[in-house]
C-alpha atoms as a PDB file:
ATOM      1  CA  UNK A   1     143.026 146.446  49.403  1.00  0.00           C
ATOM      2  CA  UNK A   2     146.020 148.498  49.346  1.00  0.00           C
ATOM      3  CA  UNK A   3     146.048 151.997  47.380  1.00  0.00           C
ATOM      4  CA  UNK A   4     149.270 153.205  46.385  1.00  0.00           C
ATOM      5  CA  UNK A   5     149.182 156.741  45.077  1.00  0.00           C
ATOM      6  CA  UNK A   6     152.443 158.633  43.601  1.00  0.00           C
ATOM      7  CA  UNK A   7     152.069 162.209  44.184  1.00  0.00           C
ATOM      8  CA  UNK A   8     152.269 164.421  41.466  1.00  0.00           C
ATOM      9  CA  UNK A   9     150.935 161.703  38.695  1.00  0.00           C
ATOM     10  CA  UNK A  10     150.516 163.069  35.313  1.00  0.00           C
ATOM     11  CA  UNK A  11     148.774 160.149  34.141  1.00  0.00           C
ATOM     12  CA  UNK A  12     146.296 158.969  37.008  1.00  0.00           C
ATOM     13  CA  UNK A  13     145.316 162.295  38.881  1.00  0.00           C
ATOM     14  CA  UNK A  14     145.661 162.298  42.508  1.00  0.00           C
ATOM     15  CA  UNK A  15     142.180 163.686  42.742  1.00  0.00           C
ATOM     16  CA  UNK A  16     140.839 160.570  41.453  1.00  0.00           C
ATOM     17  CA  UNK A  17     142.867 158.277  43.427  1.00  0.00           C
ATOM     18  CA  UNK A  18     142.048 159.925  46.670  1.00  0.00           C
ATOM     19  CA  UNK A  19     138.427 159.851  45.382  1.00  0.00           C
ATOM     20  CA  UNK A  20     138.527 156.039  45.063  1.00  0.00           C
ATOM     21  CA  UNK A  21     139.951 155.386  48.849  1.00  0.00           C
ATOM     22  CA  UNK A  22     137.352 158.099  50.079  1.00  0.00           C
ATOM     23  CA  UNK A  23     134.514 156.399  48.515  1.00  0.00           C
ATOM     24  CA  UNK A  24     135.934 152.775  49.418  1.00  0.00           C
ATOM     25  CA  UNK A  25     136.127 153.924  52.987  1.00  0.00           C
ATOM     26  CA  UNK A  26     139.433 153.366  52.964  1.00  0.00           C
ATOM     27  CA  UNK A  27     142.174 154.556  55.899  1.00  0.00           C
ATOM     28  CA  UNK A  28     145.587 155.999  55.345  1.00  0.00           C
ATOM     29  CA  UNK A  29     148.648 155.994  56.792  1.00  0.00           C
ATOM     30  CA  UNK A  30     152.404 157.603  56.619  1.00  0.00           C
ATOM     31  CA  UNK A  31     150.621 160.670  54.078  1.00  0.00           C
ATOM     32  CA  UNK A  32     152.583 163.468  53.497  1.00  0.00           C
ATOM     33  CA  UNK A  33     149.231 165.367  52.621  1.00  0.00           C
ATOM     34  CA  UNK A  34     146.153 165.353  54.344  1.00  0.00           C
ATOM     35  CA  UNK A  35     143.342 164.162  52.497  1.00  0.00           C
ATOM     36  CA  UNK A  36     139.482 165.707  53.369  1.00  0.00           C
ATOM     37  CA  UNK A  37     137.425 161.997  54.470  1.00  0.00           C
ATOM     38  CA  UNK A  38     140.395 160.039  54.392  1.00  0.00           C
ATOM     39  CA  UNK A  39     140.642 159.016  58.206  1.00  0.00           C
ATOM     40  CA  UNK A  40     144.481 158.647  59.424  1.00  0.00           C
ATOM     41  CA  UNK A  41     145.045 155.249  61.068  1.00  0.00           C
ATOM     42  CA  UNK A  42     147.991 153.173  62.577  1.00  0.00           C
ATOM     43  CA  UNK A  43     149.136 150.429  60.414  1.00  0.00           C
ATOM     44  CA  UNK A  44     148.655 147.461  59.867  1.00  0.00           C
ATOM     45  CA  UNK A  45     145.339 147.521  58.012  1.00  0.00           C
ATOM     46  CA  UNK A  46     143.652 144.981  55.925  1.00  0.00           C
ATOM     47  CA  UNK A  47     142.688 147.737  53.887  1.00  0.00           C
ATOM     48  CA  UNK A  48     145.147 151.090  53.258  1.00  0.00           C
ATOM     49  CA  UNK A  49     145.974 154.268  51.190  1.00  0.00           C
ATOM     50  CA  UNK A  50     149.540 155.386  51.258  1.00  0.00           C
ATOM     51  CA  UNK A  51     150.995 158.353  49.679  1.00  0.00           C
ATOM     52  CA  UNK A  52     154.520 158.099  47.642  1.00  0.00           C
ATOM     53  CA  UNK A  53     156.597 161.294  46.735  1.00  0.00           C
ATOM     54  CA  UNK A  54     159.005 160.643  43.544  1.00  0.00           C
ATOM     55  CA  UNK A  55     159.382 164.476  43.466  1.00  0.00           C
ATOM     56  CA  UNK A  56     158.321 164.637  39.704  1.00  0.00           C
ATOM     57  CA  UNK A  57     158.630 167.700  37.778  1.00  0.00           C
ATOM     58  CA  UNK A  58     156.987 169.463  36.039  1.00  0.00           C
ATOM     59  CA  UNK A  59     154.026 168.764  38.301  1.00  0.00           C
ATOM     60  CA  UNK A  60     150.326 168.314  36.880  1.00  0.00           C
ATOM     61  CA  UNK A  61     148.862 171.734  36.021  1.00  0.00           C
ATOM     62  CA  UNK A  62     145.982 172.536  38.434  1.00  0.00           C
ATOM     63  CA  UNK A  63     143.637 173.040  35.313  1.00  0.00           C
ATOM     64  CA  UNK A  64     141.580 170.344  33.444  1.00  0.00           C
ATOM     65  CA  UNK A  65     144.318 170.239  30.921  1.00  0.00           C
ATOM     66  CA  UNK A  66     147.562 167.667  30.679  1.00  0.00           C
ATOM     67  CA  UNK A  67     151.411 167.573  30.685  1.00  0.00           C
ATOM     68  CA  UNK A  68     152.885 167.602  27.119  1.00  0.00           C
ATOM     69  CA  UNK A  69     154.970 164.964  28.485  1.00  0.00           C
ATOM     70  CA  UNK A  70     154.667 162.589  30.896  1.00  0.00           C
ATOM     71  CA  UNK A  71     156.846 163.276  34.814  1.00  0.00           C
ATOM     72  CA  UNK A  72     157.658 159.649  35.524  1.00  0.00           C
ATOM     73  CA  UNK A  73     155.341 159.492  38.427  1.00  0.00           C
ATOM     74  CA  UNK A  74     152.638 156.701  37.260  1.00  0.00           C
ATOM     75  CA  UNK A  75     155.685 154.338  37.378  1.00  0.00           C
ATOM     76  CA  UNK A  76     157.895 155.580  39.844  1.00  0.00           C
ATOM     77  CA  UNK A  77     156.039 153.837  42.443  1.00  0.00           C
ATOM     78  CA  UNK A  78     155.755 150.341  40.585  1.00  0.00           C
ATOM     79  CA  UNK A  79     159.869 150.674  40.337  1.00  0.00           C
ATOM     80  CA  UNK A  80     160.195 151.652  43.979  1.00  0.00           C
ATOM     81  CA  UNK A  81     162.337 148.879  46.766  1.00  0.00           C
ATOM     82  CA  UNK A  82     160.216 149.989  49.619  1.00  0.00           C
ATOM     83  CA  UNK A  83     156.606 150.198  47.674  1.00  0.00           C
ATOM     84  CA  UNK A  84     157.525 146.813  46.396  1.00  0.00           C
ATOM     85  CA  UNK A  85     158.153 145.682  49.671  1.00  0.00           C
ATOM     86  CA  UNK A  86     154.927 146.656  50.896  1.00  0.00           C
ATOM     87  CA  UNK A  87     152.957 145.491  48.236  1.00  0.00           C
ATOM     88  CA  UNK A  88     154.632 141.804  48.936  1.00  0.00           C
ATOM     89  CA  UNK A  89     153.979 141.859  52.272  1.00  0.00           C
ATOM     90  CA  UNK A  90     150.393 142.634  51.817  1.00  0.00           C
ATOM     91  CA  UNK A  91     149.956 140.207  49.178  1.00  0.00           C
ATOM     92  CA  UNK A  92     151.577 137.451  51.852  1.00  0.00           C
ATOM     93  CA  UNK A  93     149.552 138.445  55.251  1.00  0.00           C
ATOM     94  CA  UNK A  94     146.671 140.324  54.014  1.00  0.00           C
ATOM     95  CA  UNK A  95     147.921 143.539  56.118  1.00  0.00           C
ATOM     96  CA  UNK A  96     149.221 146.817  54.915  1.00  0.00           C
ATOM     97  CA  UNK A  97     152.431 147.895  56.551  1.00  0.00           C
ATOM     98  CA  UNK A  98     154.422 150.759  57.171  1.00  0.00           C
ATOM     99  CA  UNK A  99     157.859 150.375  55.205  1.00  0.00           C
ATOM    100  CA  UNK A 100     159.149 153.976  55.332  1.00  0.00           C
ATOM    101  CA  UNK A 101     158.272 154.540  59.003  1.00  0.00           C
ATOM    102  CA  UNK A 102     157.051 157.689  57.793  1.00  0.00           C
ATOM    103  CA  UNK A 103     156.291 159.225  54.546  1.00  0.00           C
ATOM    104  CA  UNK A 104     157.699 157.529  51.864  1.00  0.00           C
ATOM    105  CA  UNK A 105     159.830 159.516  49.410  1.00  0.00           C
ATOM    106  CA  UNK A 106     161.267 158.225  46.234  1.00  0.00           C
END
């Protein structure tokens, strides 16, 4: 399985994303922000959460309330060379790889 979250996303909140790799047991690699229960491991994994910075604005407000308009975020990722490249190659071998050698910004 291969989680691909897009930080900021005013659609899909990151809470809930990170939720669904903590609860899957899922590792991560090449994050830009820690995540509490989220262990960091070295690539490749058969299973993997990665974190992908578009640098949307405005971002998400903290408060159980949503953006008037959506930042571009929930697709940014989906549009993205590298995150497309990654997906691929797990599709192919099965693995999750590091494309960015690093965290992966948009």
């Amino acid at each position: 399985m291969l989680i691909q979250e897009s930080e900021g996303d005013a659609q899909l909140t990151n809470l809930s994303t990170r939720l669904l790799a903590r609860t899957l047991g899922v590792g991560g690699f090449d994050l830009t922000q820690p995540v509490y229960g989220i262990p960091v491991q070295t690539p490749p994994l058969s299973a993997a959460y990665t974190q992908w910075n578009s640098h949307p604005m405005p971002l998400p407000p903290a408060t159980d309330t949503s953006l008037r308009k959506d930042n571009g975020a929930h697709t940014a990722v989906i549009g993205d060379e590298k995150a497309a490249q990654q997906t691929n190659t797990f599709l192919r071998t099965g693995m999750a790889v590091s494309i960015c050698g690093g965290p992966c910004d948009i």
